[in-house]
PDB file of N, CA and C in Angstrom:
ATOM      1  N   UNK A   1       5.268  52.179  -2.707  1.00  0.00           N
ATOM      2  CA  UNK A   1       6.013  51.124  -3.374  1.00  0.00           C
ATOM      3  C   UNK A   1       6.338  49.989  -2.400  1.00  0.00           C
ATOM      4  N   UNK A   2       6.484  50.450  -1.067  1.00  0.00           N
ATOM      5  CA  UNK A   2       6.957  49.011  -0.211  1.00  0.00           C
ATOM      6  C   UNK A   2       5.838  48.419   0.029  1.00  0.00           C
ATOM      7  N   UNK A   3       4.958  48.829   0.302  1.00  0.00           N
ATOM      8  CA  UNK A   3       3.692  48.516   0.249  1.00  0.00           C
ATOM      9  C   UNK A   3       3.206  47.422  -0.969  1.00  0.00           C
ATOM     10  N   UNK A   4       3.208  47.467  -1.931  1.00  0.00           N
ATOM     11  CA  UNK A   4       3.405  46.643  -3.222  1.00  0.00           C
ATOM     12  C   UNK A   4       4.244  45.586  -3.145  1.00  0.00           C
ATOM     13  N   UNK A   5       5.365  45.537  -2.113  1.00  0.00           N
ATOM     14  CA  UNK A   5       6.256  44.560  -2.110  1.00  0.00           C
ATOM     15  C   UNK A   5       6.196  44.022  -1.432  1.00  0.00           C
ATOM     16  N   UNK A   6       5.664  44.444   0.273  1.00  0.00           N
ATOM     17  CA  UNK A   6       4.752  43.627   0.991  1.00  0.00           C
ATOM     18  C   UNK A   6       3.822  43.033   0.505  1.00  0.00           C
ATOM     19  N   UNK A   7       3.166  43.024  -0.063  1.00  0.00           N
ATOM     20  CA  UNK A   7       1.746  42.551  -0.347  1.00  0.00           C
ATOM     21  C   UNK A   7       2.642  41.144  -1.165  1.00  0.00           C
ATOM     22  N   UNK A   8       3.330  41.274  -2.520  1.00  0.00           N
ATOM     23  CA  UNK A   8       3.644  40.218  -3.260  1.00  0.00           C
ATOM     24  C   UNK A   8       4.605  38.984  -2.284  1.00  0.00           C
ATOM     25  N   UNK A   9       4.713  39.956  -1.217  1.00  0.00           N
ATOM     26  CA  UNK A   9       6.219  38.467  -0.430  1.00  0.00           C
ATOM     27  C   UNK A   9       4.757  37.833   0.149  1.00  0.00           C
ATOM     28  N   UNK A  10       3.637  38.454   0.298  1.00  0.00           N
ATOM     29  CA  UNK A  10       2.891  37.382   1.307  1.00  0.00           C
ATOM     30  C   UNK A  10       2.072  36.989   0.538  1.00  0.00           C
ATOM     31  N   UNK A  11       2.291  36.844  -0.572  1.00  0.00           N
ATOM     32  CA  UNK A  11       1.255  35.920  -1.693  1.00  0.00           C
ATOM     33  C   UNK A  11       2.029  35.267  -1.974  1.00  0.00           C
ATOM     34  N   UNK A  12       3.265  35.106  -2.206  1.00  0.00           N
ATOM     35  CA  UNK A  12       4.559  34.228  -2.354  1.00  0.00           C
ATOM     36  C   UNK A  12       4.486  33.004  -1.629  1.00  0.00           C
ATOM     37  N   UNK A  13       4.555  34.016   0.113  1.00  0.00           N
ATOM     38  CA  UNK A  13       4.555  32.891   1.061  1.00  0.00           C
ATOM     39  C   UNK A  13       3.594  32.104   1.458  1.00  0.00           C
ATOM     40  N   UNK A  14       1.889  32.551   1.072  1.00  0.00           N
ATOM     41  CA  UNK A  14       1.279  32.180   0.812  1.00  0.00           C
ATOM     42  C   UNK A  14       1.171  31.000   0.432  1.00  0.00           C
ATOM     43  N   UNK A  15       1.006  31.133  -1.215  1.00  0.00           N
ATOM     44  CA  UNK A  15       1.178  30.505  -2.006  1.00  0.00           C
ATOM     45  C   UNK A  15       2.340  28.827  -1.452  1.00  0.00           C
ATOM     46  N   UNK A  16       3.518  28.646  -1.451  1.00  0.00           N
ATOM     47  CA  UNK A  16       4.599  28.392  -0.948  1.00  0.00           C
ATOM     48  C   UNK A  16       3.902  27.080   0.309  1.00  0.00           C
ATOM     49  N   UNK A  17       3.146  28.308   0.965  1.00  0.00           N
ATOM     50  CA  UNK A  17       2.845  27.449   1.926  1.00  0.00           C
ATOM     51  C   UNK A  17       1.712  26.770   1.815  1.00  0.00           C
ATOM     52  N   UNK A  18       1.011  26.746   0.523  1.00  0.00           N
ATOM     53  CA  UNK A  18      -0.071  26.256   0.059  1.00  0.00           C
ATOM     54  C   UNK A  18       0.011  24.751  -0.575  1.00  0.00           C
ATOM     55  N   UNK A  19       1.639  25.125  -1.155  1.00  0.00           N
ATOM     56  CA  UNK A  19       2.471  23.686  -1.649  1.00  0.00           C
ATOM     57  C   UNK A  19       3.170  22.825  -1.088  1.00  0.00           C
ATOM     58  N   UNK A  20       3.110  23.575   0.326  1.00  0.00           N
ATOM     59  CA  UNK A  20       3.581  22.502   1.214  1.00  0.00           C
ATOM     60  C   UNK A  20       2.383  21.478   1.906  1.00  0.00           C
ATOM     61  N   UNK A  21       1.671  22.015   2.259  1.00  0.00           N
ATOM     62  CA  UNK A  21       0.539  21.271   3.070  1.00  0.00           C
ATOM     63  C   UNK A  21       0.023  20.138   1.916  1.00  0.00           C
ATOM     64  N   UNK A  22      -0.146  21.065  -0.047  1.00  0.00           N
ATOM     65  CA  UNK A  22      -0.174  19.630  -0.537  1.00  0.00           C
ATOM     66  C   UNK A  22       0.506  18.670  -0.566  1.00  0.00           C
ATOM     67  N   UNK A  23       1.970  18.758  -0.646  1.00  0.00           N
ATOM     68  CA  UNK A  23       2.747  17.906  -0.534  1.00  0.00           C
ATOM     69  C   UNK A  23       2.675  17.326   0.354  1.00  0.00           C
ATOM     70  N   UNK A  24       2.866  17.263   1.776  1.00  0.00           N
ATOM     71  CA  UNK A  24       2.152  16.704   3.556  1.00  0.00           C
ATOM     72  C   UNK A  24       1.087  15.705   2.998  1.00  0.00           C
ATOM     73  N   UNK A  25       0.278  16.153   2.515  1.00  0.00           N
ATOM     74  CA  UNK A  25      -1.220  15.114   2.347  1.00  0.00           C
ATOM     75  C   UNK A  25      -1.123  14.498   1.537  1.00  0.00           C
ATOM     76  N   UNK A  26      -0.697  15.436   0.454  1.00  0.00           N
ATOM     77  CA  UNK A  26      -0.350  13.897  -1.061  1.00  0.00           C
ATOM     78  C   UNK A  26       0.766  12.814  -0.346  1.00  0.00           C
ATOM     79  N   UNK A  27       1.664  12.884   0.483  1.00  0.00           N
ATOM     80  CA  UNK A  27       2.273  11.850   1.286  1.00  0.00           C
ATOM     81  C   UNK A  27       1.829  10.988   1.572  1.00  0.00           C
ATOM     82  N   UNK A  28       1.257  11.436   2.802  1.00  0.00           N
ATOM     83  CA  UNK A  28       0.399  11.003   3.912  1.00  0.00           C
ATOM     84  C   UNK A  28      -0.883   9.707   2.853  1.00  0.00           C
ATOM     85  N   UNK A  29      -1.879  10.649   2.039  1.00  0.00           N
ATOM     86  CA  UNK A  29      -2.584  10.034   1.254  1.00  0.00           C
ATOM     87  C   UNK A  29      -1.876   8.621   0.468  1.00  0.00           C
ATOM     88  N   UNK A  30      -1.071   8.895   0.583  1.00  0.00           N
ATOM     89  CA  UNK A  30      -0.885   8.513  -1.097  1.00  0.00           C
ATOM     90  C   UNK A  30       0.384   7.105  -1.211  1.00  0.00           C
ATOM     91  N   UNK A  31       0.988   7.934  -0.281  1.00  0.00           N
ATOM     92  CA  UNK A  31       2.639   6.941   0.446  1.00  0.00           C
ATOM     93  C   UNK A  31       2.365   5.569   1.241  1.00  0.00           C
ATOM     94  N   UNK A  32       3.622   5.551   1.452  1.00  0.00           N
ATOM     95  CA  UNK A  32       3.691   4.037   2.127  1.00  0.00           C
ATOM     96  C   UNK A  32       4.050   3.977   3.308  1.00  0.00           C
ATOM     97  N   UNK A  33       3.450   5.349   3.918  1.00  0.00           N
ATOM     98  CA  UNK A  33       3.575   5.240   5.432  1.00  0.00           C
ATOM     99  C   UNK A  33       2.589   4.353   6.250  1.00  0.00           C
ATOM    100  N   UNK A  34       1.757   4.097   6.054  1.00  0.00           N
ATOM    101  CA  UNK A  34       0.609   3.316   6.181  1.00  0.00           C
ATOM    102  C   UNK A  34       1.184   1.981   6.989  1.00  0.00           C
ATOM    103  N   UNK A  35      -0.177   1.259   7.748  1.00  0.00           N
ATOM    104  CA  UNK A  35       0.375   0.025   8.758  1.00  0.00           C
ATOM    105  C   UNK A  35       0.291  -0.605   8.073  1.00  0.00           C
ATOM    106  N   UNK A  36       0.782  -1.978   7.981  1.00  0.00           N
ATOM    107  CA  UNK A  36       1.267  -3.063   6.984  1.00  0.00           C
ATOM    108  C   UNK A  36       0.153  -4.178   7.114  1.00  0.00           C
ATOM    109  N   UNK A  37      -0.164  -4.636   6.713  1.00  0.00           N
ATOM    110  CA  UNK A  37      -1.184  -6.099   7.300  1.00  0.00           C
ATOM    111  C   UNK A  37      -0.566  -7.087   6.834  1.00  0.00           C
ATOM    112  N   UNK A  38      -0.928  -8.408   7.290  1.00  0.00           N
ATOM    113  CA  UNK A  38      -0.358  -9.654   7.873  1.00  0.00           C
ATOM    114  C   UNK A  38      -1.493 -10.437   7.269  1.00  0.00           C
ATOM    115  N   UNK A  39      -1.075 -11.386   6.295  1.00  0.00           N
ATOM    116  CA  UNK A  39      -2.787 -12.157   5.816  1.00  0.00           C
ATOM    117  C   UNK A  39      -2.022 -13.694   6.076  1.00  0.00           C
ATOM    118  N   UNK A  40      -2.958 -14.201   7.303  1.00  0.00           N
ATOM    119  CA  UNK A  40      -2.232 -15.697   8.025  1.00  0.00           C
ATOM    120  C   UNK A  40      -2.934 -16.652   7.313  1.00  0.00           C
ATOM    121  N   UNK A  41      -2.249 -17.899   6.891  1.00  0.00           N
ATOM    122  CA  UNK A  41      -2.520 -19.156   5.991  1.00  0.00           C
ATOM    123  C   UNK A  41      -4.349 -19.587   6.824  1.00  0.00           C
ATOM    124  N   UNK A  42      -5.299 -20.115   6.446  1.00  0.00           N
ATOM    125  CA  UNK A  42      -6.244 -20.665   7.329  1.00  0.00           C
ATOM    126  C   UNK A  42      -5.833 -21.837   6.721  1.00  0.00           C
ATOM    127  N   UNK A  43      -6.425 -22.897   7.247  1.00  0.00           N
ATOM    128  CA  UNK A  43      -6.513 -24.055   6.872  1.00  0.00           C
ATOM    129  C   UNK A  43      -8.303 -24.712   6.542  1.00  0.00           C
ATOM    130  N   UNK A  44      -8.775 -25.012   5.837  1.00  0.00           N
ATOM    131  CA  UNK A  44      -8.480 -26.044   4.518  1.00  0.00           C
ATOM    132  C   UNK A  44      -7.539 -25.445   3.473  1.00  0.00           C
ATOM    133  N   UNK A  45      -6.744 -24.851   3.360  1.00  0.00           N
ATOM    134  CA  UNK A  45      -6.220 -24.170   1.720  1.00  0.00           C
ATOM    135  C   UNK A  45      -5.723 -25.075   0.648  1.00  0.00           C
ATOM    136  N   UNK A  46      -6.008 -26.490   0.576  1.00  0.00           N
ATOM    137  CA  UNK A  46      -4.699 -27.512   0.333  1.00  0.00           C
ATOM    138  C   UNK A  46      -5.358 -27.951  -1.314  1.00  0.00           C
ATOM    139  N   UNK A  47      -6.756 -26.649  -1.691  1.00  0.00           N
ATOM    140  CA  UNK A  47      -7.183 -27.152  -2.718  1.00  0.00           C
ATOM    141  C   UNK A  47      -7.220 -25.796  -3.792  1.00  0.00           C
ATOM    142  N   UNK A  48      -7.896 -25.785  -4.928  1.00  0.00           N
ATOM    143  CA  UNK A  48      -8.094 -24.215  -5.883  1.00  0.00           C
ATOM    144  C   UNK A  48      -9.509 -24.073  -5.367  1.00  0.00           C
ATOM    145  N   UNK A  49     -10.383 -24.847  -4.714  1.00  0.00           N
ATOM    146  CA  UNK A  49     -11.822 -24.548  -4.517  1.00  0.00           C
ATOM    147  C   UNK A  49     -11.476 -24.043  -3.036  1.00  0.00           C
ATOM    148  N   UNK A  50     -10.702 -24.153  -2.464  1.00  0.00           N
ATOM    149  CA  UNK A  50     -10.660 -24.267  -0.650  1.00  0.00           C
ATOM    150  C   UNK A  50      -9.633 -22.759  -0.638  1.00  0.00           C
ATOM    151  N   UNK A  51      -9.251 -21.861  -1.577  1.00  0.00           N
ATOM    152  CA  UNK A  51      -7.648 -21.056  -1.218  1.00  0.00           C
ATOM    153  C   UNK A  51      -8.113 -20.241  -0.494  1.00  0.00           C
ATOM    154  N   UNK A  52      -7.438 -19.463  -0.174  1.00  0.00           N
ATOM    155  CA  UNK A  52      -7.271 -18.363   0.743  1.00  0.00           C
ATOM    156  C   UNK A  52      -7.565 -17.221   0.342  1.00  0.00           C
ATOM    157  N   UNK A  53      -8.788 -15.925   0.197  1.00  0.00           N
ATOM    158  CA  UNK A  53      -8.822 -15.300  -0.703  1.00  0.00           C
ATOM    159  C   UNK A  53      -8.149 -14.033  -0.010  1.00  0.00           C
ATOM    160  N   UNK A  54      -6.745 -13.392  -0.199  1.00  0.00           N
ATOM    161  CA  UNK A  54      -6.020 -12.164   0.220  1.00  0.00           C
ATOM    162  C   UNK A  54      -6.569 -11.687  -0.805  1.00  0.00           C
ATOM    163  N   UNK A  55      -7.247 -10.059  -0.104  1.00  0.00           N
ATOM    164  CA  UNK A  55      -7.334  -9.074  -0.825  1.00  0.00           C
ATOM    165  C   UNK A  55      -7.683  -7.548   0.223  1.00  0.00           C
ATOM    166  N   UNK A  56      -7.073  -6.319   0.171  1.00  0.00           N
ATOM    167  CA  UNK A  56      -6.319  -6.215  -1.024  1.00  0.00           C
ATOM    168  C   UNK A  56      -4.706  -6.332  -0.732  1.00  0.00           C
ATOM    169  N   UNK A  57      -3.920  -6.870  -1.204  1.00  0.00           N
ATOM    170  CA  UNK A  57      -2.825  -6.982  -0.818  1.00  0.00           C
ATOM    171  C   UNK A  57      -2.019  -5.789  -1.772  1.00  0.00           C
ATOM    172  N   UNK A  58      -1.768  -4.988  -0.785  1.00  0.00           N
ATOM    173  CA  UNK A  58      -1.256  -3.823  -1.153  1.00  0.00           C
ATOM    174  C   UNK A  58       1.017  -3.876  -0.146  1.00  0.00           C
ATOM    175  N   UNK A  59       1.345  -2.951  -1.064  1.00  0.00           N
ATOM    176  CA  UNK A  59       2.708  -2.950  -0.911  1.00  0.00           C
ATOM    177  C   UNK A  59       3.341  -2.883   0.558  1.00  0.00           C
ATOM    178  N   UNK A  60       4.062  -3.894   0.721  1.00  0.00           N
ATOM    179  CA  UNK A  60       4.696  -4.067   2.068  1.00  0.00           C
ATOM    180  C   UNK A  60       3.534  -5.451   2.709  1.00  0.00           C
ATOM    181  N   UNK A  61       2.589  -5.483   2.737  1.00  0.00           N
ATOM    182  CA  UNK A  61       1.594  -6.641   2.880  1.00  0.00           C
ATOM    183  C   UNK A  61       2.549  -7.954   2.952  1.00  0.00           C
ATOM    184  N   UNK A  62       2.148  -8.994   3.986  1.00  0.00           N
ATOM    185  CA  UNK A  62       2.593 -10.075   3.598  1.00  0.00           C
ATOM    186  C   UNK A  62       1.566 -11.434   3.965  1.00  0.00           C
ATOM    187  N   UNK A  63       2.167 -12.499   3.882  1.00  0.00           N
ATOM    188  CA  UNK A  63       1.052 -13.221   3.818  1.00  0.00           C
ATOM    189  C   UNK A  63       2.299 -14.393   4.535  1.00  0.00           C
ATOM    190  N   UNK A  64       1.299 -15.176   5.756  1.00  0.00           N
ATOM    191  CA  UNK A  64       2.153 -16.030   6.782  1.00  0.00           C
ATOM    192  C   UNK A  64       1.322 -17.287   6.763  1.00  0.00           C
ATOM    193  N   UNK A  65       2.411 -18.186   6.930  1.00  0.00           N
ATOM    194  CA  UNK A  65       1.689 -19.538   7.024  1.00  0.00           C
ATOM    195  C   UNK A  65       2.518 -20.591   7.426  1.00  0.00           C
ATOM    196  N   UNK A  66       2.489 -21.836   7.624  1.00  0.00           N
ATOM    197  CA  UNK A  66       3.220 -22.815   7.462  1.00  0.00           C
ATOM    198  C   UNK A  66       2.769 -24.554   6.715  1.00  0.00           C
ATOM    199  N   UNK A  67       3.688 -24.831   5.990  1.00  0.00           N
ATOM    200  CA  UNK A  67       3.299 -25.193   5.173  1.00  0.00           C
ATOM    201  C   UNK A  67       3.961 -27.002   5.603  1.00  0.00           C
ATOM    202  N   UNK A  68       3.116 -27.814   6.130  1.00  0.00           N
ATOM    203  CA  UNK A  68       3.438 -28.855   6.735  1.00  0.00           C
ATOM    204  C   UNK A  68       2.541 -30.144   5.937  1.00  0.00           C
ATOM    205  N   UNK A  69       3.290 -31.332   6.064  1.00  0.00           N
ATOM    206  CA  UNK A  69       2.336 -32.529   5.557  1.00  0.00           C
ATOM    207  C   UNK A  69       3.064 -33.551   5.854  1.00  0.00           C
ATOM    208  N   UNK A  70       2.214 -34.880   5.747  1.00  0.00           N
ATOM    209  CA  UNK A  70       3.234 -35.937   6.341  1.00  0.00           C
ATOM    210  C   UNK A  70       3.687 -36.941   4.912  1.00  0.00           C
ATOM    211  N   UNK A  71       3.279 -36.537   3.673  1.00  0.00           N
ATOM    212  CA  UNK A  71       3.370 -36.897   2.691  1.00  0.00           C
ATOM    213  C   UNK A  71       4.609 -36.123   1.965  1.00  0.00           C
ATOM    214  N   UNK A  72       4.833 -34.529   2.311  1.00  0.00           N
ATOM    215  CA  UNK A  72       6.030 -34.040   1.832  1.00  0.00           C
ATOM    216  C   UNK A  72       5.098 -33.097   1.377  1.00  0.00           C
ATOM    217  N   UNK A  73       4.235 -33.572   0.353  1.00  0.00           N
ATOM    218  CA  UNK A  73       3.352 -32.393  -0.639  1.00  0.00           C
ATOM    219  C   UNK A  73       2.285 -31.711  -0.107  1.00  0.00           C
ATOM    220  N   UNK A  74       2.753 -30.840   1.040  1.00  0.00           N
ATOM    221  CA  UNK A  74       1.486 -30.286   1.658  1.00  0.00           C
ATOM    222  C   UNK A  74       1.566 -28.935   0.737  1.00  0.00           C
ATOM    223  N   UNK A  75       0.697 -28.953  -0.147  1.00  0.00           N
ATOM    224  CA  UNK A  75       0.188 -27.698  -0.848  1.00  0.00           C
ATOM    225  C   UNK A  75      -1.044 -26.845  -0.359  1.00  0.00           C
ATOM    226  N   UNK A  76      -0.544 -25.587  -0.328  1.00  0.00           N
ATOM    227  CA  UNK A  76      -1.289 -24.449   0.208  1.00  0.00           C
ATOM    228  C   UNK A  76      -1.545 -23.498  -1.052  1.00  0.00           C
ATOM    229  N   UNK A  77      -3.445 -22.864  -1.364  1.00  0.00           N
ATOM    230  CA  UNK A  77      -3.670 -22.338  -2.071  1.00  0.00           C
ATOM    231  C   UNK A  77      -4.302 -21.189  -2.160  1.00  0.00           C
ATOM    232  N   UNK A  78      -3.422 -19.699  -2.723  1.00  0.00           N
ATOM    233  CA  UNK A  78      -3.876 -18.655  -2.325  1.00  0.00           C
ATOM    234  C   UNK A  78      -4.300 -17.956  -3.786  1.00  0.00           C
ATOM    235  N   UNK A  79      -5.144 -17.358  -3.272  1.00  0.00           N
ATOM    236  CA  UNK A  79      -6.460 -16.445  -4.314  1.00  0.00           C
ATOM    237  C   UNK A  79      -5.841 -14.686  -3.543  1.00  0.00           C
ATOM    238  N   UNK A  80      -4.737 -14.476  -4.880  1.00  0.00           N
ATOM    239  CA  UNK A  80      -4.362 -12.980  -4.380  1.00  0.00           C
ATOM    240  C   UNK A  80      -4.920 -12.144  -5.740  1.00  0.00           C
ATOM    241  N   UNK A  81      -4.998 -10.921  -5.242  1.00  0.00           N
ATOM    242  CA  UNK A  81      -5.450  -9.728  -6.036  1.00  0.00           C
ATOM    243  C   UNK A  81      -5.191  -8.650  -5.365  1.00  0.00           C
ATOM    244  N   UNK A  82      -4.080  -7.981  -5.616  1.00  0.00           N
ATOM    245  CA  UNK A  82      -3.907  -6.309  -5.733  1.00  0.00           C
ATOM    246  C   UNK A  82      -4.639  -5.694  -5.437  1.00  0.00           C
ATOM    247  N   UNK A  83      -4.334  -4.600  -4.536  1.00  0.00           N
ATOM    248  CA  UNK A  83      -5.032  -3.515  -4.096  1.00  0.00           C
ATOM    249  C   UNK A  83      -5.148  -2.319  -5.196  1.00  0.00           C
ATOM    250  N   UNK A  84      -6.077  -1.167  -5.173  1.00  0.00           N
ATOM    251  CA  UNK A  84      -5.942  -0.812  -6.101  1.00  0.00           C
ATOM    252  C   UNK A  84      -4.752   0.487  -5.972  1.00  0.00           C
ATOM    253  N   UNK A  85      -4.203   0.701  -6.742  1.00  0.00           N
ATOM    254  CA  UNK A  85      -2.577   1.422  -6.632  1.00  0.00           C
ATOM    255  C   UNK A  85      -2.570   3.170  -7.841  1.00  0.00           C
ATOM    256  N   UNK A  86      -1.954   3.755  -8.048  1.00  0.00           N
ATOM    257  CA  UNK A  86      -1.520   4.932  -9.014  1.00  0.00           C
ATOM    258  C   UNK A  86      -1.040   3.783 -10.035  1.00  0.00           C
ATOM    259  N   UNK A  87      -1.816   4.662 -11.407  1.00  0.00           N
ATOM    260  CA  UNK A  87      -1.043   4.692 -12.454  1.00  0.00           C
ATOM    261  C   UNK A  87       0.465   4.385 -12.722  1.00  0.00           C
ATOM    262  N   UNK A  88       0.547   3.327 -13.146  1.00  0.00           N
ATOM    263  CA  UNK A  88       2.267   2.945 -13.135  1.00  0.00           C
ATOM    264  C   UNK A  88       2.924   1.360 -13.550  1.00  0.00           C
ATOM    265  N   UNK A  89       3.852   1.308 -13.679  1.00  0.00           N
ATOM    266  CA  UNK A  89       4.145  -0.192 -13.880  1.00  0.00           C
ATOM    267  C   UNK A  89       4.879  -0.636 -12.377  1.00  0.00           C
ATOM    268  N   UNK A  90       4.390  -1.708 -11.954  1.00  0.00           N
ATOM    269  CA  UNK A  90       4.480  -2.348 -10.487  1.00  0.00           C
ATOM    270  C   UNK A  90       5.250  -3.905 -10.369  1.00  0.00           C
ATOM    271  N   UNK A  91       6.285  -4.083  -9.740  1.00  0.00           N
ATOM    272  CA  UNK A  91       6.711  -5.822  -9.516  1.00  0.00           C
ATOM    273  C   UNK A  91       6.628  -6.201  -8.288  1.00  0.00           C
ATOM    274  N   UNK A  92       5.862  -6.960  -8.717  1.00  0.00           N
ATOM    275  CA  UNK A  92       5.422  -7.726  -7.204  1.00  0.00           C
ATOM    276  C   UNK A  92       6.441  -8.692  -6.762  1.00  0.00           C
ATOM    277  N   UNK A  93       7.496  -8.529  -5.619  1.00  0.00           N
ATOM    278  CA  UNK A  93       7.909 -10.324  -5.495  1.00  0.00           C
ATOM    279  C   UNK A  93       7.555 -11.095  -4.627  1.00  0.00           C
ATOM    280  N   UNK A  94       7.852 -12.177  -4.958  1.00  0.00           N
ATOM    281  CA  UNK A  94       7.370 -13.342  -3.928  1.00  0.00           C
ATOM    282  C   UNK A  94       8.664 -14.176  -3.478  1.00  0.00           C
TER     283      UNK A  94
END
């Protein structure tokens, strides 16, 4: 009989420890531990034919630039698209 009860604690712990290592990787995989990237303004951007194409801009991502003119209206133009992400509803801010 102890024998029987040995056997089930180490399929338990087994097991147990089978759900941990997924959990570790589904993290790791899946989370937002990941390095961040930095997408810097180039210049011509000042048109919709000339923008900047960021991709994939995924969460925590940012995008750097400076935005200068001697007219006031120095417009800068970026071509963003999402990385691809899990199933879910997502808000992006800016």
């Amino acid at each position: 009989m102890e024998t029987k009860k040995q056997g089930n604690r180490i399929i338990w712990l087994a097991g147990l420890a089978a759900i941990g290592v997924c959990l570790f990787w589904g993290a790791v995989l899946l989370g937002d531990g990941g390095p961040r990237a930095s997408f810097p303004e180039v210049e011509p951007n000042d048109a919709k034919a000339t923008a900047n194409v960021i991709y994939p801009l995924m969460n925590g991502d940012t995008i750097t630039g400076t935005s200068t003119s001697s007219t006031g209206t120095g417009l800068d133009y970026f071509r963003v698209k999402t990385g691809p992400l899990l199933l879910g509803v997502y808000k992006h801010h800016w």
